[in-house]
Protein backbone atom coordinates (compact mmCIF):
# COMPACT_ATOMS: atom_id res chain seq x y z
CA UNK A 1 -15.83 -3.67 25.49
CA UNK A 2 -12.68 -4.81 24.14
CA UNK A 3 -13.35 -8.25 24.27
CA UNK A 4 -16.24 -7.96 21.66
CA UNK A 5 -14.04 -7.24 19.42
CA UNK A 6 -11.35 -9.57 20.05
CA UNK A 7 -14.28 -12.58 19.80
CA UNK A 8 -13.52 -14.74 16.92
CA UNK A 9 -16.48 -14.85 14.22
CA UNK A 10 -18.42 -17.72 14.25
CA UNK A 11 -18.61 -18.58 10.45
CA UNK A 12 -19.03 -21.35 8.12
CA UNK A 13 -16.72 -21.47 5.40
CA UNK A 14 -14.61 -19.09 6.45
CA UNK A 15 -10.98 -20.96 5.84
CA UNK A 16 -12.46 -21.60 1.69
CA UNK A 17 -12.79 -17.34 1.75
CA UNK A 18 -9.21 -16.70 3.22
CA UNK A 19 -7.96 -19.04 1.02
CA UNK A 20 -9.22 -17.56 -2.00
CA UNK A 21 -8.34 -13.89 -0.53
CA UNK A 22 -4.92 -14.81 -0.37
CA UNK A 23 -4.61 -16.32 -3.64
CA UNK A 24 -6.37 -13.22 -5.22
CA UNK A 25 -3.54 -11.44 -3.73
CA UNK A 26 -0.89 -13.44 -4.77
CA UNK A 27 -1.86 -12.87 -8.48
CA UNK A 28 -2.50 -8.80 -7.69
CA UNK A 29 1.06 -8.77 -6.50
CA UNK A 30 2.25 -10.66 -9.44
CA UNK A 31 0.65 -8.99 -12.07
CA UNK A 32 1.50 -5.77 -10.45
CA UNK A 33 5.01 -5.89 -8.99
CA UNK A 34 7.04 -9.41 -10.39
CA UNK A 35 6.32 -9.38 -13.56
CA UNK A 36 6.89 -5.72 -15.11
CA UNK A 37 10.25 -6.14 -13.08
CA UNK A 38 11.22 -9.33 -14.72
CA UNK A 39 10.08 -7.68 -18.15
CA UNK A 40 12.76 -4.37 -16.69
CA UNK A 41 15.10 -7.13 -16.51
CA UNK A 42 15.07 -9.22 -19.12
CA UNK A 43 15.14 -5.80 -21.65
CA UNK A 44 18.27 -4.19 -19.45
CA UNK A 45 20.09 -7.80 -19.92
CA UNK A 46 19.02 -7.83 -23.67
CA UNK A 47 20.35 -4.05 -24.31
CA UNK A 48 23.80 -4.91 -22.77
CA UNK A 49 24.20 -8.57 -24.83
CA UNK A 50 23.54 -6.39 -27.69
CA UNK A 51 26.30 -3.37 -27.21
CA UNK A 52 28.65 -2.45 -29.87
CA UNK A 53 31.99 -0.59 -30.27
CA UNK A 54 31.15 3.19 -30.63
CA UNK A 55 27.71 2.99 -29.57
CA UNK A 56 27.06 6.55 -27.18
CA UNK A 57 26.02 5.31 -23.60
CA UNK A 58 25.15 6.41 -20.31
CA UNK A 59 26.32 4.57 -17.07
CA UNK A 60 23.95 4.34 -14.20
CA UNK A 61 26.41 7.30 -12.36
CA UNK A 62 25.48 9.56 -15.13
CA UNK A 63 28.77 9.25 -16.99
CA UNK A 64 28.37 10.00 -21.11
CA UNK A 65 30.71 8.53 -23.60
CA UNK A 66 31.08 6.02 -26.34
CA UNK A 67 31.97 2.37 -26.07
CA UNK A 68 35.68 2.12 -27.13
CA UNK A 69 36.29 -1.66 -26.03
CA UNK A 70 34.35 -4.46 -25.12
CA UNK A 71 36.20 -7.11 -23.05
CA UNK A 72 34.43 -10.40 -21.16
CA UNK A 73 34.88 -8.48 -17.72
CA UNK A 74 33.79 -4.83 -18.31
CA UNK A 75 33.87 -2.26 -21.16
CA UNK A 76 36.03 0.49 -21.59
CA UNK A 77 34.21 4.22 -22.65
CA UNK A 78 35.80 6.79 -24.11
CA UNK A 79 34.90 10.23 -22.44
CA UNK A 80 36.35 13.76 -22.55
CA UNK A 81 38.55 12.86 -19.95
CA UNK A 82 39.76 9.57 -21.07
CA UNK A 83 39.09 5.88 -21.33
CA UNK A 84 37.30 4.60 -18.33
CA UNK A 85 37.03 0.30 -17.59
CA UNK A 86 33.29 0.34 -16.15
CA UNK A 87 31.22 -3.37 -16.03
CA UNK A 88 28.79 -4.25 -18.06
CA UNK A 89 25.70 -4.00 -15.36
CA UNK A 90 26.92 -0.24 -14.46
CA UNK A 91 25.46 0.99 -18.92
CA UNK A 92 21.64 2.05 -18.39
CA UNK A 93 20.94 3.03 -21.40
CA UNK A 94 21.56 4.14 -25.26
CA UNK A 95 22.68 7.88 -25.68
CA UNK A 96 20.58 8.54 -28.18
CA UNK A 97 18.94 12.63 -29.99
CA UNK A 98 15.50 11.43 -29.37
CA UNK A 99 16.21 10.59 -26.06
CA UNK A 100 18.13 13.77 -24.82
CA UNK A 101 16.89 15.98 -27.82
CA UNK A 102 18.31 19.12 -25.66
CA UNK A 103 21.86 17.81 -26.25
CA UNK A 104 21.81 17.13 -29.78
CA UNK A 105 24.16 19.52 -32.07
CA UNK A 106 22.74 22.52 -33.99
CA UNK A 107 22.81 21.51 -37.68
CA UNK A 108 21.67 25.43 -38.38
CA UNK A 109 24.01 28.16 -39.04
């Protein structure tokens, strides 16, 4: 019984169809997976070229504060407990109202 199934099918043409398989999976992967991550990447490299002194920021730990210092090795961030050296890689993003709209100060009194 087994050995029906492990029979090879006799086909002609059969290498051209793999082939093509495989390259139609090639460009699946790539359109799906490689390159919206090398679109992720190139925007998180642009957004830390472009950060500037007292710009509000969150690290990838979660950490809020405002950009104090920038130096060629890291960046130092002002926070309620003090300045804190961090690298450039470790900011994920801009602190911004319309992003955390939840945190933003009551103008209303």
């Amino acid at each position: 019984m087994i050995t029906i199934f492990l029979q090879a099918p006799a086909g002609d043409g059969g290498g051209m169809t793999m082939m093509l398989m495989m390259a139609l999976m090639f460009v699946g992967f790539y359109f799906l997976m490689i390159r919206p991550q090398m679109r992720k990447q190139k925007q998180e490299k642009n957004f830390q070229a472009e950060l500037k002194i007292g710009q509000r920021v969150v690290t990838t730990s979660g950490m809020h504060g405002r950009i104090a210092q920038i130096m060629e090795d890291g960046i130092v961030i002002e926070t309620l407990s003090g300045k804190l050296k961090f690298e450039k890689s470790a900011i994920s993003r801009d602190y911004t109202q319309g992003r955390f709209p939840a945190n933003a100060p009551d103008d209303k009194k």
